[in-house]
PDB file of N, CA and C in Angstrom:
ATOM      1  N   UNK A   1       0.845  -1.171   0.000  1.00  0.00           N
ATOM      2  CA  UNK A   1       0.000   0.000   0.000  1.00  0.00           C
ATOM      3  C   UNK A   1       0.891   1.234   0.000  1.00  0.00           C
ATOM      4  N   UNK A   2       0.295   2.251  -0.668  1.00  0.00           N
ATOM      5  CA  UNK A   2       1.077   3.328  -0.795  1.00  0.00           C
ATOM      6  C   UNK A   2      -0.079   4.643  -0.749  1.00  0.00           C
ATOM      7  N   UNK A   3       0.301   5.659   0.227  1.00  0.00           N
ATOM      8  CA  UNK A   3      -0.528   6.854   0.221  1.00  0.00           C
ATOM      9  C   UNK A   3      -0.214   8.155  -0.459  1.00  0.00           C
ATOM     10  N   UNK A   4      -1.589   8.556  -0.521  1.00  0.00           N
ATOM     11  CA  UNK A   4      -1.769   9.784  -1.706  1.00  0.00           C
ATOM     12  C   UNK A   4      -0.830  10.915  -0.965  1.00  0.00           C
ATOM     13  N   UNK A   5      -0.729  11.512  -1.899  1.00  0.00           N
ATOM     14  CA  UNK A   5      -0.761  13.258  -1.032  1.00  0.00           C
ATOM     15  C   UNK A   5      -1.126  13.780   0.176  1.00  0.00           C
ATOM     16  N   UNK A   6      -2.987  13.117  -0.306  1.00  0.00           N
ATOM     17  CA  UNK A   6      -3.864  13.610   0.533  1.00  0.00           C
ATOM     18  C   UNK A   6      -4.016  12.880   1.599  1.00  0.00           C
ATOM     19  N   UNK A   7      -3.498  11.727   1.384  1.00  0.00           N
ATOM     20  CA  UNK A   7      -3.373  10.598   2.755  1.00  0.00           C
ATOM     21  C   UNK A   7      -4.509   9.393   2.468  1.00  0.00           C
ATOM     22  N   UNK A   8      -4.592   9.804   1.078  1.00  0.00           N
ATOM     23  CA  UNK A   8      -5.626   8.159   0.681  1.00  0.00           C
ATOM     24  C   UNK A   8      -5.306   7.081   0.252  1.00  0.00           C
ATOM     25  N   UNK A   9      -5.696   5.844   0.381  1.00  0.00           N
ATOM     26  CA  UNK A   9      -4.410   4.215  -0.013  1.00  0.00           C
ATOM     27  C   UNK A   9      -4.959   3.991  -1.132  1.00  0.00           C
ATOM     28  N   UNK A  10      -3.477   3.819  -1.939  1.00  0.00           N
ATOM     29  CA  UNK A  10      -3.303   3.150  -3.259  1.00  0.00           C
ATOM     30  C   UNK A  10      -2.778   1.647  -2.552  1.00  0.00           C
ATOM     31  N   UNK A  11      -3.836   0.723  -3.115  1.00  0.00           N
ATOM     32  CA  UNK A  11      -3.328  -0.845  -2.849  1.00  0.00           C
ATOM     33  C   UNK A  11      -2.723  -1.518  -4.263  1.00  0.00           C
ATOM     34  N   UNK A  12      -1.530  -2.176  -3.746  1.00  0.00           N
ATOM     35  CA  UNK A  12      -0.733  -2.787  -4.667  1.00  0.00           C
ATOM     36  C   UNK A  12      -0.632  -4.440  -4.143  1.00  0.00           C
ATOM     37  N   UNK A  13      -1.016  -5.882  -5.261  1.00  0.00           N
ATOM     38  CA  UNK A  13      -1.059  -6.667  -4.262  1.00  0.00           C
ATOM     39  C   UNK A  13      -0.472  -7.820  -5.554  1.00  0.00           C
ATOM     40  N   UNK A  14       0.679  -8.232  -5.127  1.00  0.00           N
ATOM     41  CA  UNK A  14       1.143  -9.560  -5.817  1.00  0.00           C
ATOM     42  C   UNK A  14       1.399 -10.958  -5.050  1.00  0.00           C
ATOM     43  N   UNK A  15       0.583 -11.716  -6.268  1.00  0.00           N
ATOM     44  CA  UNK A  15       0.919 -12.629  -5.541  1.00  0.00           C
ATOM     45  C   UNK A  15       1.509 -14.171  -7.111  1.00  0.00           C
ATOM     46  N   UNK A  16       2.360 -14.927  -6.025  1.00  0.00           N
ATOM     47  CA  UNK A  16       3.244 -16.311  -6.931  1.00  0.00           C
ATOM     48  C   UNK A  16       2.869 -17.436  -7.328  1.00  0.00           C
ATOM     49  N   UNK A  17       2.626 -17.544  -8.234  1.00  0.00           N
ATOM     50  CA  UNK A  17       2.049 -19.032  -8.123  1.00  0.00           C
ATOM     51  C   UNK A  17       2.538 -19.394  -9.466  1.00  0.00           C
ATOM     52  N   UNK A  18       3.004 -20.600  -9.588  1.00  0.00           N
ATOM     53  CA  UNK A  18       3.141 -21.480 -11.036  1.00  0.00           C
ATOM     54  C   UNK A  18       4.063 -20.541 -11.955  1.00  0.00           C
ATOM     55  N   UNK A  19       5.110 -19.665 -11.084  1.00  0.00           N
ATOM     56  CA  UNK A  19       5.708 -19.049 -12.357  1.00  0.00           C
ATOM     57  C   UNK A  19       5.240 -18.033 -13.013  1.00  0.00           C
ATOM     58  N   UNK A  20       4.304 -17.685 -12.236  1.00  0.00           N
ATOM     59  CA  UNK A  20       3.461 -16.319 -12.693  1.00  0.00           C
ATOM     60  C   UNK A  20       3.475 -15.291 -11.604  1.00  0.00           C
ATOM     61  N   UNK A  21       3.379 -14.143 -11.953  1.00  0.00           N
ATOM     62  CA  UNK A  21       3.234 -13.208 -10.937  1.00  0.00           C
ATOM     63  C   UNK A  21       1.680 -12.788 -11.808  1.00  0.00           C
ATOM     64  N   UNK A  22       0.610 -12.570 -10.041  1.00  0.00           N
ATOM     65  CA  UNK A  22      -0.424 -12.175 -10.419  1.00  0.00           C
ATOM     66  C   UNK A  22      -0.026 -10.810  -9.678  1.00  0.00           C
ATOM     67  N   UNK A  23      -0.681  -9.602 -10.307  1.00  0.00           N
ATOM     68  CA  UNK A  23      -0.653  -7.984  -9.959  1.00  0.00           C
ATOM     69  C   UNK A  23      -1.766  -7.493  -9.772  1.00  0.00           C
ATOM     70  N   UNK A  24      -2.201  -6.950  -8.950  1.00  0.00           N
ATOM     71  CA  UNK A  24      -3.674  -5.997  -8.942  1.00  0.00           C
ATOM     72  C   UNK A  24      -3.134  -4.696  -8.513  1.00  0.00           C
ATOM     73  N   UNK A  25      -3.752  -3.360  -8.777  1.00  0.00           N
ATOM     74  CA  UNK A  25      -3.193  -2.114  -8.387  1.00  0.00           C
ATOM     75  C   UNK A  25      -5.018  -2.022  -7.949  1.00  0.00           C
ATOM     76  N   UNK A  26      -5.010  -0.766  -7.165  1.00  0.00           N
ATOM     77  CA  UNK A  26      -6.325  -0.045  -6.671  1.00  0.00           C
ATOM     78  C   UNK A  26      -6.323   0.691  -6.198  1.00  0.00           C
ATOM     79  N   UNK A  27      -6.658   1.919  -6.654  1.00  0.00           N
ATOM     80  CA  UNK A  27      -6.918   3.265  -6.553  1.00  0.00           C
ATOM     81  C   UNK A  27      -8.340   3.960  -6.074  1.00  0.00           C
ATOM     82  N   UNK A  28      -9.040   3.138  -6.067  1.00  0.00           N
ATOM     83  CA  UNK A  28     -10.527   3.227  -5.631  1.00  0.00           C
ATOM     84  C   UNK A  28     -11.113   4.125  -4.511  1.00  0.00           C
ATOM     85  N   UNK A  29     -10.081   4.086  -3.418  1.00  0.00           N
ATOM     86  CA  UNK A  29     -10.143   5.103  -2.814  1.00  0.00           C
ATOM     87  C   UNK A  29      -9.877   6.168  -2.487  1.00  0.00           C
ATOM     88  N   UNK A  30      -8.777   6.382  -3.522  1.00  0.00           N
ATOM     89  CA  UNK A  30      -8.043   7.733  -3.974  1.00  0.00           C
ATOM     90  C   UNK A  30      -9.204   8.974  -4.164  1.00  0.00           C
ATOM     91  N   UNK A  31      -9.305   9.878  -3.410  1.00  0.00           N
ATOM     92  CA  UNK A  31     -10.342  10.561  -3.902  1.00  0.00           C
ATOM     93  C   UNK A  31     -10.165  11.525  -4.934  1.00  0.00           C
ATOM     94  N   UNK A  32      -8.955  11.538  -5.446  1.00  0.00           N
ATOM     95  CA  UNK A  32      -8.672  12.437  -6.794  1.00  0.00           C
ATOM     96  C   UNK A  32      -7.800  11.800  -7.736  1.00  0.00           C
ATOM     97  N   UNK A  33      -8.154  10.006  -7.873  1.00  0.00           N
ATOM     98  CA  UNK A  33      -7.748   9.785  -8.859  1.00  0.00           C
ATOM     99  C   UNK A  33      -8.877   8.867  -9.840  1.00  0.00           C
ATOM    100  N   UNK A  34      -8.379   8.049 -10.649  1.00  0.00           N
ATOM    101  CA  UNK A  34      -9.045   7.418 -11.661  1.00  0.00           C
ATOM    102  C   UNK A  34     -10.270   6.276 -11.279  1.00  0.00           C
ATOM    103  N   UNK A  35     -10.151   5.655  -9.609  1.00  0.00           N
ATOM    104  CA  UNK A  35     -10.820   4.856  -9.262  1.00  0.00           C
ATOM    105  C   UNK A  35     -10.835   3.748 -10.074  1.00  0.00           C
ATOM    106  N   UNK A  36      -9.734   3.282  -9.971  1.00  0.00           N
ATOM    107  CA  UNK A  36      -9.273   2.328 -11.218  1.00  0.00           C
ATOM    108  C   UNK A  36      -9.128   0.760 -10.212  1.00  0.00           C
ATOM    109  N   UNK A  37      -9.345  -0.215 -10.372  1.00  0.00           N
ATOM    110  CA  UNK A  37      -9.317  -1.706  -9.899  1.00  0.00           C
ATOM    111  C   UNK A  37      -8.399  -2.768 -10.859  1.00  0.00           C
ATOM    112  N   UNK A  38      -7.408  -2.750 -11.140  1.00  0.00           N
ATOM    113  CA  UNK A  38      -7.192  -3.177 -12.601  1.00  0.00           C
ATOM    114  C   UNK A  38      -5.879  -4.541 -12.627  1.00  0.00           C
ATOM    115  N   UNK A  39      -6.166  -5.605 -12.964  1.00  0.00           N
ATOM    116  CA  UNK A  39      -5.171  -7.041 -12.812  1.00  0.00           C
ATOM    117  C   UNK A  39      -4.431  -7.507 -13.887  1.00  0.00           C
ATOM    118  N   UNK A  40      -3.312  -7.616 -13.834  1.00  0.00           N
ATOM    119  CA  UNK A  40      -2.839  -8.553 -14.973  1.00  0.00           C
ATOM    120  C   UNK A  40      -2.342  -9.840 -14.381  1.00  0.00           C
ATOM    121  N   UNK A  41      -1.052 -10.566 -15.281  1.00  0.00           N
ATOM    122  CA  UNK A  41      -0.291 -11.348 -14.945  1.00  0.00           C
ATOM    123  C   UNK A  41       0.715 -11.150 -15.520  1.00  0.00           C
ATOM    124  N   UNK A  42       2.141 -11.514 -15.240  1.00  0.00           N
ATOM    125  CA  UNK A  42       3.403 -11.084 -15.649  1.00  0.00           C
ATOM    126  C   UNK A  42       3.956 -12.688 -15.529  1.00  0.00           C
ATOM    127  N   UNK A  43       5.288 -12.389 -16.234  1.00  0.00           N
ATOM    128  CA  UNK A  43       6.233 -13.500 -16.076  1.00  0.00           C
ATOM    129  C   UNK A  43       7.428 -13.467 -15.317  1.00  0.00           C
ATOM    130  N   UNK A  44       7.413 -11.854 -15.553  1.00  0.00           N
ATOM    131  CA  UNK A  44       9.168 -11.413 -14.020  1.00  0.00           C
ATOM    132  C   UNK A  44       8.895 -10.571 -13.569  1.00  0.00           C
ATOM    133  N   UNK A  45       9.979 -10.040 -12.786  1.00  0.00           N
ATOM    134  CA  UNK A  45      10.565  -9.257 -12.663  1.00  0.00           C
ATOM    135  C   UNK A  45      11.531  -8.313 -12.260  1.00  0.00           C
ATOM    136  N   UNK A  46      11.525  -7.504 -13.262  1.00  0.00           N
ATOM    137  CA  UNK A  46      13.265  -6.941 -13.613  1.00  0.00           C
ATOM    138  C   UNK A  46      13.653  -5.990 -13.116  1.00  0.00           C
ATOM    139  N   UNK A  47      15.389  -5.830 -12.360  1.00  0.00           N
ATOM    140  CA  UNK A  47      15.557  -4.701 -11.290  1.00  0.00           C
ATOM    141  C   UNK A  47      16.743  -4.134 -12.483  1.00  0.00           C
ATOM    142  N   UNK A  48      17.008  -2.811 -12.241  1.00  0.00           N
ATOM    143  CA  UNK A  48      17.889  -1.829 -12.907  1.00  0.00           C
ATOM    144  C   UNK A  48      18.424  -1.071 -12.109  1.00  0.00           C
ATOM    145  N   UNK A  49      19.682  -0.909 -11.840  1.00  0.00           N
ATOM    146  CA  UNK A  49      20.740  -0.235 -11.648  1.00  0.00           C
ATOM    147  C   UNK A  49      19.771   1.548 -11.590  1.00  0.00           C
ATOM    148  N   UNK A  50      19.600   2.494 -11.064  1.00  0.00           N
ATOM    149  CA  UNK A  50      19.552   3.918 -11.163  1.00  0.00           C
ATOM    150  C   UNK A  50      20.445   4.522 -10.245  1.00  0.00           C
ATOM    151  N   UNK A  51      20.530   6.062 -10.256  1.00  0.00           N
ATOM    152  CA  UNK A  51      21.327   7.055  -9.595  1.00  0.00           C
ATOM    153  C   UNK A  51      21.081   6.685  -8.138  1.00  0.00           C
ATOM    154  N   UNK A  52      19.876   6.734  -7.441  1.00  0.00           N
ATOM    155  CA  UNK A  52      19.184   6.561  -6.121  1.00  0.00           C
ATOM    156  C   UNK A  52      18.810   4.973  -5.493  1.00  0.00           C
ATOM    157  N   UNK A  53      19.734   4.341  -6.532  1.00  0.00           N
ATOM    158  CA  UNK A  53      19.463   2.981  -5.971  1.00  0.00           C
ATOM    159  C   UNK A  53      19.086   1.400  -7.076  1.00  0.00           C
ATOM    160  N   UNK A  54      18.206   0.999  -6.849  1.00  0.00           N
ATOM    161  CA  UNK A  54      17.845   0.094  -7.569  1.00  0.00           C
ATOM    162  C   UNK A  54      16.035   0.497  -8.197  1.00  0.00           C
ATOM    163  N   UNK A  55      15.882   0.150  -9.571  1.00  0.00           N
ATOM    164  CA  UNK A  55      13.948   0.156 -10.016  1.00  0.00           C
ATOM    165  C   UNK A  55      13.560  -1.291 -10.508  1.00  0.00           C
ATOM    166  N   UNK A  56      12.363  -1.117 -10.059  1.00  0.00           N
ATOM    167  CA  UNK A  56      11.834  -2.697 -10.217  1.00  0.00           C
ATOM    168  C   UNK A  56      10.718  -2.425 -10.840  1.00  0.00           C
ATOM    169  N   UNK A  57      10.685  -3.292 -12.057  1.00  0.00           N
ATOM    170  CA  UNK A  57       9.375  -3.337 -13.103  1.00  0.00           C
ATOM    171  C   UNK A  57       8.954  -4.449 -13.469  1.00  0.00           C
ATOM    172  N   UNK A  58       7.798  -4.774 -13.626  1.00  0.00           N
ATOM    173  CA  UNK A  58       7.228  -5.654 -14.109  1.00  0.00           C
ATOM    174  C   UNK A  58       7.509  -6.088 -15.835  1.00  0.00           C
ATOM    175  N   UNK A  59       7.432  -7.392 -15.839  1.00  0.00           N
ATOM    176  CA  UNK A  59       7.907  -7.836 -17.570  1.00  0.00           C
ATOM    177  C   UNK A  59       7.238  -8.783 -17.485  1.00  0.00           C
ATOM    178  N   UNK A  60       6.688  -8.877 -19.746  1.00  0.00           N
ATOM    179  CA  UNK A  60       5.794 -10.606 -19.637  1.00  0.00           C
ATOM    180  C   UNK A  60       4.599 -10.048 -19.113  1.00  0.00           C
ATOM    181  N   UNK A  61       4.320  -9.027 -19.147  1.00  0.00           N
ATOM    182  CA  UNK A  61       2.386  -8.693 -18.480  1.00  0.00           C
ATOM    183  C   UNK A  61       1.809  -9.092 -19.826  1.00  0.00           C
ATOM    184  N   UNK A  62       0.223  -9.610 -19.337  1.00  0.00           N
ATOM    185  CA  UNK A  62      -0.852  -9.715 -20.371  1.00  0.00           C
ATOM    186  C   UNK A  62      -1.220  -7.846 -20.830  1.00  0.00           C
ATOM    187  N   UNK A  63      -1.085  -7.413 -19.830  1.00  0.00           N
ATOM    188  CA  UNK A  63      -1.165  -6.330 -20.324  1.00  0.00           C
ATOM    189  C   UNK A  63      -0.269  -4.852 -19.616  1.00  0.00           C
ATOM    190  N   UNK A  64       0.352  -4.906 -20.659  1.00  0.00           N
ATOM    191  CA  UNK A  64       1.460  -4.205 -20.714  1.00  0.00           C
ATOM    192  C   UNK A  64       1.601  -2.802 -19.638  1.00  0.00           C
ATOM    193  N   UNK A  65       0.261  -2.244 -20.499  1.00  0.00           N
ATOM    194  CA  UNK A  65       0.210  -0.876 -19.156  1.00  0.00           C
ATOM    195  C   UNK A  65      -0.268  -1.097 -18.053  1.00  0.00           C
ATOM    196  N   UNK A  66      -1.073  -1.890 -17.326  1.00  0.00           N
ATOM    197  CA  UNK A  66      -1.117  -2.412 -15.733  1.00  0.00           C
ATOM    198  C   UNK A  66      -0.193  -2.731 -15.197  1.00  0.00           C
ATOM    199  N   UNK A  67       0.740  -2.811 -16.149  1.00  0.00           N
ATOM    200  CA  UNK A  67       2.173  -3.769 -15.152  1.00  0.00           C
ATOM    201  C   UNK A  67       3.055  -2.465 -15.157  1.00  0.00           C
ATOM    202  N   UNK A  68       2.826  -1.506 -15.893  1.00  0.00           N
ATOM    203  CA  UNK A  68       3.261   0.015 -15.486  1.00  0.00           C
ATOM    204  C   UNK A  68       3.068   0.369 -14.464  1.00  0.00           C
ATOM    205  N   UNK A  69       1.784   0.303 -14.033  1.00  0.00           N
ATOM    206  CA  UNK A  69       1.510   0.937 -12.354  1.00  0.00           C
ATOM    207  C   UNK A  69       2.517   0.564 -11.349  1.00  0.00           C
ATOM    208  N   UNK A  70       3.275   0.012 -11.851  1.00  0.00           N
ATOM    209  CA  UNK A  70       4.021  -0.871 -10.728  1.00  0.00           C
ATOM    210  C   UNK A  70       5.219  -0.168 -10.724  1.00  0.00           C
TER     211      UNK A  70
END
């Protein structure tokens, strides 16, 4: 879970099974955002080297931009 600005929860929830990563993001209670509920499935995922540390992204999603939210 991760909070807004305003102090409202964005839920982020993965879970493993069979070599798959399942993803759900939810914004629903965000009161100034998209109210969005939205799932894929992925096959990895991939960490990168940045200035501030390490980024971790999702790869292998059914759908490509849900696994963005991440």
């Amino acid at each position: 879970m991760q909070m807004t600005t305003e102090g409202d929860p964005i839920y982020y929830d993965f879970d493993y099974k069979k070599k798959k990563i399942y993803y759900s993001y939810d914004n629903s209670a965000d009161r100034f955002g998209g109210k969005q509920r939205l799932k894929t499935e992925c096959t990895r995922v991939v960490s990168e080297k940045v200035d501030r540390g390490v980024s971790y992204t999702l790869d292998g999603c059914e759908d490509a931009e849900i696994g963005q939210t991440f």
